[in-house]
N, C-alpha and C. Protein backbone atom coordinates (compact mmCIF):
# COMPACT_ATOMS: atom_id res chain seq x y z
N UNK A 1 0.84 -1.16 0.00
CA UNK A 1 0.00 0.00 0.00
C UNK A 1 0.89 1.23 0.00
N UNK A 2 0.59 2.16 -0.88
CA UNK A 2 1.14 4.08 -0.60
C UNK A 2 0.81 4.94 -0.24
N UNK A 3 1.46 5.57 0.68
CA UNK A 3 0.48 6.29 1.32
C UNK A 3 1.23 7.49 0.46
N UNK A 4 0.32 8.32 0.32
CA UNK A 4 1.31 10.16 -0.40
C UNK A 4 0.39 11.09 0.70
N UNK A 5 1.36 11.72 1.69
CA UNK A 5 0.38 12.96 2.13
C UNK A 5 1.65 13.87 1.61
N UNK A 6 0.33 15.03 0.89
CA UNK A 6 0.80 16.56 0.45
C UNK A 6 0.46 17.47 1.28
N UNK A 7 1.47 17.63 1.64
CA UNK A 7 1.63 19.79 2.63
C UNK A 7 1.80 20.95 1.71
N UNK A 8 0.80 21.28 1.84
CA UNK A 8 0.95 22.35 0.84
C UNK A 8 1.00 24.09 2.06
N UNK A 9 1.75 24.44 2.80
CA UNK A 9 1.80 25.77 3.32
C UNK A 9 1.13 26.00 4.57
N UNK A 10 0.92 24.56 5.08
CA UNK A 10 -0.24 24.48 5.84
C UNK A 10 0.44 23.88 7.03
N UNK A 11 0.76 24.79 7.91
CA UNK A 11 1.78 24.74 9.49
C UNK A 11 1.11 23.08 10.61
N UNK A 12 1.47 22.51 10.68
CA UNK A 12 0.76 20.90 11.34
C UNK A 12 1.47 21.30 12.66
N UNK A 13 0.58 21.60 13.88
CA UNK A 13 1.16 21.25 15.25
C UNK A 13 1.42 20.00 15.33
N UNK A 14 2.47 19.93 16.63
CA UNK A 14 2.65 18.85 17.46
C UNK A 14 1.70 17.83 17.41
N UNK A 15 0.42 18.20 18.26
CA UNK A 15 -0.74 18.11 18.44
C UNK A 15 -1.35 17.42 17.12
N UNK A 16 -1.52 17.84 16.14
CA UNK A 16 -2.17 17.14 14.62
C UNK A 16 -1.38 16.14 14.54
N UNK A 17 0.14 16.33 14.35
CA UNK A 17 1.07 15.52 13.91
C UNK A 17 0.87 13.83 14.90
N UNK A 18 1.00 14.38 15.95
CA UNK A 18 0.39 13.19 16.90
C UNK A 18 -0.56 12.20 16.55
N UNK A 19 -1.36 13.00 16.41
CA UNK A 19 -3.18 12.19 16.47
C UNK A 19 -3.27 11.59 14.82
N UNK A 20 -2.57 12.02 13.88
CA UNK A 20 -1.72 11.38 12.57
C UNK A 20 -1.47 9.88 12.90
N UNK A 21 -0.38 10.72 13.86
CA UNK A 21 0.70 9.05 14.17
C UNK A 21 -0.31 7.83 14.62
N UNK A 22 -1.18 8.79 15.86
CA UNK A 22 -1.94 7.38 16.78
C UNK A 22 -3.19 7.02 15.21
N UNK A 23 -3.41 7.56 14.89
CA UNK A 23 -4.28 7.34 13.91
C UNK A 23 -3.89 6.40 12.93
N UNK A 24 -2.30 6.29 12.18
CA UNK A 24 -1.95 5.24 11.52
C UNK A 24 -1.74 4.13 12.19
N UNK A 25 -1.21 4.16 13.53
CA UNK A 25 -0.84 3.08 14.17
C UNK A 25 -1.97 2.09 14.56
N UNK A 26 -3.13 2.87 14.92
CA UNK A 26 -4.57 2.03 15.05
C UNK A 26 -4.88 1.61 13.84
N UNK A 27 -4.72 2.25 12.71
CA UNK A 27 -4.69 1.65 11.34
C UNK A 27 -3.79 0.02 10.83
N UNK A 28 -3.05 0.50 11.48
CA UNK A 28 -1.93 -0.95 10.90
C UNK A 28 -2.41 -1.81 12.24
N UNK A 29 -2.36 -1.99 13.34
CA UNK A 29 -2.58 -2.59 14.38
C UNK A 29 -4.27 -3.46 13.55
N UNK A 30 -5.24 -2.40 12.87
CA UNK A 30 -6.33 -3.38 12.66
C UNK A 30 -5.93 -3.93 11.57
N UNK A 31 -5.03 -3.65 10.63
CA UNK A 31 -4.56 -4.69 9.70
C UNK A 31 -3.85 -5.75 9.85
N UNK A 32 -3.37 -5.46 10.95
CA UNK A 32 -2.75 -7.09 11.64
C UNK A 32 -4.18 -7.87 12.27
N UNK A 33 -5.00 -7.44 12.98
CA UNK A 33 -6.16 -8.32 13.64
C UNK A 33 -6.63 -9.24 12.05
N UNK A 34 -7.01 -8.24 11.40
CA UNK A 34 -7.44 -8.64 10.05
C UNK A 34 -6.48 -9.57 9.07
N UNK A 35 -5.06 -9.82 9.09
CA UNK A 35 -4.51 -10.49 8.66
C UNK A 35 -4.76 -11.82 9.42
N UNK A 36 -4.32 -11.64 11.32
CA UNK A 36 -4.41 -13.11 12.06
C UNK A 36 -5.71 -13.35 11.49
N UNK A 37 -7.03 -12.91 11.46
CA UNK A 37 -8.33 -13.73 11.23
C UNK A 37 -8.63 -14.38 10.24
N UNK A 38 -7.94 -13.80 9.11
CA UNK A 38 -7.85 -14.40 7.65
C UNK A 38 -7.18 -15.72 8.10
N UNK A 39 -6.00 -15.36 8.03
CA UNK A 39 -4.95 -16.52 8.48
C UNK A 39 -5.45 -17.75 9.19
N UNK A 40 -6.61 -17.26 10.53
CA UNK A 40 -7.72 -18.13 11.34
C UNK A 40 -8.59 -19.48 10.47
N UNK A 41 -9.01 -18.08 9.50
CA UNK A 41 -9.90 -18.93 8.25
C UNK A 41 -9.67 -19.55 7.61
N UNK A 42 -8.45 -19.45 6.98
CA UNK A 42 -7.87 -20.21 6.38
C UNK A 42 -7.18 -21.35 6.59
N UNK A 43 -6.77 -21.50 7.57
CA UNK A 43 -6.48 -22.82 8.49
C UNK A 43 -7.65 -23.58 8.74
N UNK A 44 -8.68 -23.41 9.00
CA UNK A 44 -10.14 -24.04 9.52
C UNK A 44 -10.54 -24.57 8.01
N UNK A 45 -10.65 -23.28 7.33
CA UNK A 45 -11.36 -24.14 5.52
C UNK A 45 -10.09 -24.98 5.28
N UNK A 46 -8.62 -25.06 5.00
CA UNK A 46 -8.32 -26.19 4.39
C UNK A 46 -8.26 -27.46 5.61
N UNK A 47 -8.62 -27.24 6.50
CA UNK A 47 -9.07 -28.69 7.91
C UNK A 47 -9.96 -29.20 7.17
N UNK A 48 -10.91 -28.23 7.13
CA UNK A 48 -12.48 -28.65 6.38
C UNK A 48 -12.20 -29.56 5.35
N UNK A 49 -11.65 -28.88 4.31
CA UNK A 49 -11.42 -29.20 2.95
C UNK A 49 -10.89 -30.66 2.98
N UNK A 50 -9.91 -31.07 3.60
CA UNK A 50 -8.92 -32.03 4.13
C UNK A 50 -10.01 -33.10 4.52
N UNK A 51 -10.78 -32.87 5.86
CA UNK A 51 -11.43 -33.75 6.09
C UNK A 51 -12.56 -34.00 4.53
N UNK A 52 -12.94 -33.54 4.16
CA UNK A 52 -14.02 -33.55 3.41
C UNK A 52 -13.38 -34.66 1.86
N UNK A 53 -11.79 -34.19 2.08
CA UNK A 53 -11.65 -35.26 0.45
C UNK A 53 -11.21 -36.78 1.13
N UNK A 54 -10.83 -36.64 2.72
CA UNK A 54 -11.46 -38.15 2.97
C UNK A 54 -12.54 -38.90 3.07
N UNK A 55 -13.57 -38.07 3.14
CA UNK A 55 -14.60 -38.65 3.50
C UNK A 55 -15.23 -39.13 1.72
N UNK A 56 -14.78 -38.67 1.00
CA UNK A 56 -15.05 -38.45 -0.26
C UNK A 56 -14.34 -39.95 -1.01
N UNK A 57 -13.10 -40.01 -0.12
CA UNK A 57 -12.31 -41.29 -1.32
C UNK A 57 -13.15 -42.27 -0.55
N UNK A 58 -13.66 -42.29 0.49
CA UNK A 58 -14.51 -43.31 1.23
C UNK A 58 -15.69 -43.90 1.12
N UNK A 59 -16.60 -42.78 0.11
CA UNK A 59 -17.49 -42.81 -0.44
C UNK A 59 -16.98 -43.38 -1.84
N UNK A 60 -16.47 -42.91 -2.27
CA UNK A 60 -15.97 -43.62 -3.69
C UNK A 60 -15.49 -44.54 -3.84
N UNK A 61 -15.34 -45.43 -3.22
CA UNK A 61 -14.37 -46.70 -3.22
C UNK A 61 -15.99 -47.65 -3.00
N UNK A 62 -17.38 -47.04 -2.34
CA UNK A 62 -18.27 -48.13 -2.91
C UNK A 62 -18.74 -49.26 -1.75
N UNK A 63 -17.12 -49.38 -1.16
CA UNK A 63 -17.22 -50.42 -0.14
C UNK A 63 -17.82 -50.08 0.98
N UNK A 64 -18.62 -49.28 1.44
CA UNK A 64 -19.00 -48.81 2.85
C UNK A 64 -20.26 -50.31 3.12
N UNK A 65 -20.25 -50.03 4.35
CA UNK A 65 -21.02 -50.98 5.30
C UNK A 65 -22.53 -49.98 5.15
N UNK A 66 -23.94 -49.79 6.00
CA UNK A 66 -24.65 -49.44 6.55
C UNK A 66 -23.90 -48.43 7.33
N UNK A 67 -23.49 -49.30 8.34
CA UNK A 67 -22.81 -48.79 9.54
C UNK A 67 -21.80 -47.75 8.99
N UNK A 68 -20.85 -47.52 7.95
CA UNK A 68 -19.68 -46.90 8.01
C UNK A 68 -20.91 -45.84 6.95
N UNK A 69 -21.42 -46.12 5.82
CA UNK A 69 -22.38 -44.64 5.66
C UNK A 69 -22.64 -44.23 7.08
N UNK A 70 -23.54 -44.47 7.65
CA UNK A 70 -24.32 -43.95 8.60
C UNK A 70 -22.87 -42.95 9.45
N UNK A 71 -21.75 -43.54 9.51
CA UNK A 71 -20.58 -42.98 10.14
C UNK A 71 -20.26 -41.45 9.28
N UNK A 72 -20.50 -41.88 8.20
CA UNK A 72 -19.88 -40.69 7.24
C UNK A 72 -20.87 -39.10 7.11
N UNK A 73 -21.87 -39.97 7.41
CA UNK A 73 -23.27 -38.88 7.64
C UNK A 73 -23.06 -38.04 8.88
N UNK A 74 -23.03 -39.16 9.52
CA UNK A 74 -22.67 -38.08 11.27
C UNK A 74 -21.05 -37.50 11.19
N UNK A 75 -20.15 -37.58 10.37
CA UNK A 75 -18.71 -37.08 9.94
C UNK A 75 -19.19 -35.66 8.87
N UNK A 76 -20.03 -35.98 8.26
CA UNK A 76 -20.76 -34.61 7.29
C UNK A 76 -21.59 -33.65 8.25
N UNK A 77 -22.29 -34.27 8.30
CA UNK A 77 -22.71 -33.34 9.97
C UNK A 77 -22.19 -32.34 10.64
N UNK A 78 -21.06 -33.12 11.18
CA UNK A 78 -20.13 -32.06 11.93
C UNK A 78 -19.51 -30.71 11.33
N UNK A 79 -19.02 -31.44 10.06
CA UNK A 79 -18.61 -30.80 9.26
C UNK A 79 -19.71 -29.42 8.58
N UNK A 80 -20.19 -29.69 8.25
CA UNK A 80 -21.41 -28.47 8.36
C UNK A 80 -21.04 -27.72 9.21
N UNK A 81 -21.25 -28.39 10.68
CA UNK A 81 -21.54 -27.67 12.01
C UNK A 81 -20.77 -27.08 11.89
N UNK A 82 -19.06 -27.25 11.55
CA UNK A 82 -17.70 -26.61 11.54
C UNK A 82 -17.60 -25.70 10.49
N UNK A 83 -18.25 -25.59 8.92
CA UNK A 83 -17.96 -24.47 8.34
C UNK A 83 -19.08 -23.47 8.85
N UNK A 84 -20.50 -23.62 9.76
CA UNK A 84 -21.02 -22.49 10.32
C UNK A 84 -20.66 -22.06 11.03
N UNK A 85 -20.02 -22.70 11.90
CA UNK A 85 -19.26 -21.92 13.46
C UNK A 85 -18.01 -21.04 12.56
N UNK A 86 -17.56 -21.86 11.67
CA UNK A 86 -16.31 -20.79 11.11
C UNK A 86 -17.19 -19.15 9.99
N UNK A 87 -17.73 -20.18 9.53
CA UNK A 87 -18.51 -18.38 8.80
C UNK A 87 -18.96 -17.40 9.93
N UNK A 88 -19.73 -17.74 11.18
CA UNK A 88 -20.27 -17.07 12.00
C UNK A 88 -18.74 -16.22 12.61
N UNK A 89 -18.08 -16.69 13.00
CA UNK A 89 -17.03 -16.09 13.60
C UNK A 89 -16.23 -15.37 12.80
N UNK A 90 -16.35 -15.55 11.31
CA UNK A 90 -15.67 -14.53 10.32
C UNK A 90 -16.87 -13.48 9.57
N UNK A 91 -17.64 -13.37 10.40
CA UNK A 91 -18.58 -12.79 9.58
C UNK A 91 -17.96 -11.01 9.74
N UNK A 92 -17.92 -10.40 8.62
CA UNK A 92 -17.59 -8.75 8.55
C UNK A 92 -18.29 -8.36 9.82
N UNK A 93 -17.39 -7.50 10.43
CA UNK A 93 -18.39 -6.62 11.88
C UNK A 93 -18.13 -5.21 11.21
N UNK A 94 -18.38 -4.27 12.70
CA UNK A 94 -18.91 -3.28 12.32
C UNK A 94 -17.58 -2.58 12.03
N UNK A 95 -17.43 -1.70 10.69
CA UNK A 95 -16.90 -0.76 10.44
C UNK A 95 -15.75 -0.42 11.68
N UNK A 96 -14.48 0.12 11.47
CA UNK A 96 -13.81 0.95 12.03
C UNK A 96 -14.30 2.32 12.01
């Protein structure tokens, strides 16, 4: 990212210059929260993902029991449960 600030004749106290500084620094500080949470998400979807192409060669191979569907259903299940708890917790909040 670039930042360009132009001064054009225009005297900046102490005081402005300050509330500048704390002002970028709360700026980058929420771009780090916002990087770890991505980073959060992204660890959880490829878990997801991971579990999901096992459950997948397991299904494809044909050989399941009753019992081992019925296993894979309650394994899909969860899995659901796990990409809503992860959307809910990444959901956009309010504005800075």
């Amino acid at each position: 990212m670039q930042l360009d600030i132009h001064i054009h004749n225009m005297p900046l106290s102490d005081e402005k210059l300050d509330k500048i500084i704390h002002l970028q620094e709360r700026l980058m500080a929420k771009a780090d929260e916002l990087k770890a949470e991505l980073v959060a998400a992204n660890e959880a979807t490829n878990e997801i993902a991971s579990d999901l192409d096992d459950l997948v060669k397991r299904v494809g191979d044909g050989s399941l029991s009753p019992a081992e569907a019925e296993e894979v259903k309650t394994q899909m299940t969860a899995l659901k449960s796990r990409l809503q708890s992860v959307a809910a917790v990444h959901t956009p909040g309010t504005p800075v």
